[in-house]
Protein backbone atom coordinates (compact mmCIF):
# COMPACT_ATOMS: atom_id res chain seq x y z
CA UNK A 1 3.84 6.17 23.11
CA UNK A 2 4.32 9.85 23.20
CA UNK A 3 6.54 12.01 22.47
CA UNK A 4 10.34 11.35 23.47
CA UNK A 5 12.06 13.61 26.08
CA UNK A 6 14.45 14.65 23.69
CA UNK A 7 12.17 15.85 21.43
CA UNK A 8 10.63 18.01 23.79
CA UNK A 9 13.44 19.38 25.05
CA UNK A 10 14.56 20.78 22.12
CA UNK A 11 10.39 22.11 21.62
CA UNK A 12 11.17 24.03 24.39
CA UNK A 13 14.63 25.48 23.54
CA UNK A 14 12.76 26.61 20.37
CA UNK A 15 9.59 27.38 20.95
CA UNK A 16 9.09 28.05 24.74
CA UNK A 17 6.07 27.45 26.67
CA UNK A 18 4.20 27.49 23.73
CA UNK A 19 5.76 24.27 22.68
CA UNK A 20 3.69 22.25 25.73
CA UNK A 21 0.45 22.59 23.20
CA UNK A 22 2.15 21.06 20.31
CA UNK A 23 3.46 18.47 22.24
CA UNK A 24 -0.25 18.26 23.49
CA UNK A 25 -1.31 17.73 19.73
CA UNK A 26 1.66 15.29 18.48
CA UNK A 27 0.17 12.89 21.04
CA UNK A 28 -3.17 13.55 20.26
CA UNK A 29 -2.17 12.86 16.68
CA UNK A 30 -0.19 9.90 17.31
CA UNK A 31 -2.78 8.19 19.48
CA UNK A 32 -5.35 8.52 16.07
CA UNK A 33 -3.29 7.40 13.93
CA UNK A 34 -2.82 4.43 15.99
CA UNK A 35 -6.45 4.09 16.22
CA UNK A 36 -7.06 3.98 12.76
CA UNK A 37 -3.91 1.81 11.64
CA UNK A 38 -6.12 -0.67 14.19
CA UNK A 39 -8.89 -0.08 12.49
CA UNK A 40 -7.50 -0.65 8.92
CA UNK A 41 -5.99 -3.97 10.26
CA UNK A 42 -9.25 -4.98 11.23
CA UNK A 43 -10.33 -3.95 8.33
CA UNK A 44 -8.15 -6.29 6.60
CA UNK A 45 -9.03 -9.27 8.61
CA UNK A 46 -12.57 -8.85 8.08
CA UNK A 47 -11.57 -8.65 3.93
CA UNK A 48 -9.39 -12.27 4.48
CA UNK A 49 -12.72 -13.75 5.87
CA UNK A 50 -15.01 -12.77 2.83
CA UNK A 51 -12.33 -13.65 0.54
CA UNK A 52 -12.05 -17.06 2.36
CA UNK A 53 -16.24 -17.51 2.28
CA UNK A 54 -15.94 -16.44 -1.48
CA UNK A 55 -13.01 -19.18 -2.20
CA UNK A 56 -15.00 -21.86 -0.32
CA UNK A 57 -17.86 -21.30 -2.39
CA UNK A 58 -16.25 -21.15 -5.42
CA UNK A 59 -14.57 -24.63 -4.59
CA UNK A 60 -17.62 -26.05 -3.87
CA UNK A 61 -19.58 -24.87 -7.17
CA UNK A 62 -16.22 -26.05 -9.18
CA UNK A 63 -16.98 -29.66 -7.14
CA UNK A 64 -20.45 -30.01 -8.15
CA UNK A 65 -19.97 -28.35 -11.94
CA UNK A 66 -17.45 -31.49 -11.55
CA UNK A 67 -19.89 -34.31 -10.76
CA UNK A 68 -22.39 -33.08 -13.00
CA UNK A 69 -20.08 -33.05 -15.82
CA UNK A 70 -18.87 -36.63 -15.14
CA UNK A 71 -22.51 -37.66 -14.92
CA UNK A 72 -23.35 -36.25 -18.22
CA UNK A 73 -19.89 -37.30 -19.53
CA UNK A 74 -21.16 -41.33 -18.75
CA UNK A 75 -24.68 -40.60 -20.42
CA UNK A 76 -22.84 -39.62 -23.54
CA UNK A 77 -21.13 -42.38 -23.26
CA UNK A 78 -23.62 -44.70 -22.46
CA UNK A 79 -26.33 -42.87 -25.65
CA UNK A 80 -23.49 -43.63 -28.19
CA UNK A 81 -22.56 -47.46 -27.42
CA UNK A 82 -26.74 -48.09 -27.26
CA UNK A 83 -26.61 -46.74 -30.51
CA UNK A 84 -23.79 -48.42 -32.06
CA UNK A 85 -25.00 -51.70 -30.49
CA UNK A 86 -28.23 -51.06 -32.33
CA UNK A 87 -26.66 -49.76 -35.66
CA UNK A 88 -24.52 -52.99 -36.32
């Protein structure tokens, strides 16, 4: 998009001829911050996908810090009623 008609027009009421390079700039301005607003957004999709690895792997360590505690959870168990079977 560059600049509007309007806009120029009144460049030109102002400034003259010389108002054709500044016009000339705006756009070249315009077009790089468009290139780097697409760059920042891709950027931030890039970001969403590590953050989505990182969750995923921090789901899966909770689900095996979960087994393991259930299987050490049944030992306990287990240790103490061999041990009150044997105390009585």
């Amino acid at each position: 998009m560059s600049v509007s008609p309007r806009l120029v027009r009144k460049l030109q009421q102002v400034l003259g001829t010389e108002s054709e390079d500044l016009v000339t700039w705006l756009d070249e301005e315009r077009a790089q911050r468009k290139e780097l607003a697409n760059a920042v957004r891709s950027g931030f999709d890039e970001l969403r996908s590590s953050i989505h690895r990182v969750d995923k792997g921090v789901a899966e360590a909770k689900a095996d810090l979960m087994k393991w505690s259930f299987v050490f959870w049944v030992g306990a168990v287990s240790a103490i009623a061999v041990l009150a079977g044997v105390l009585r």
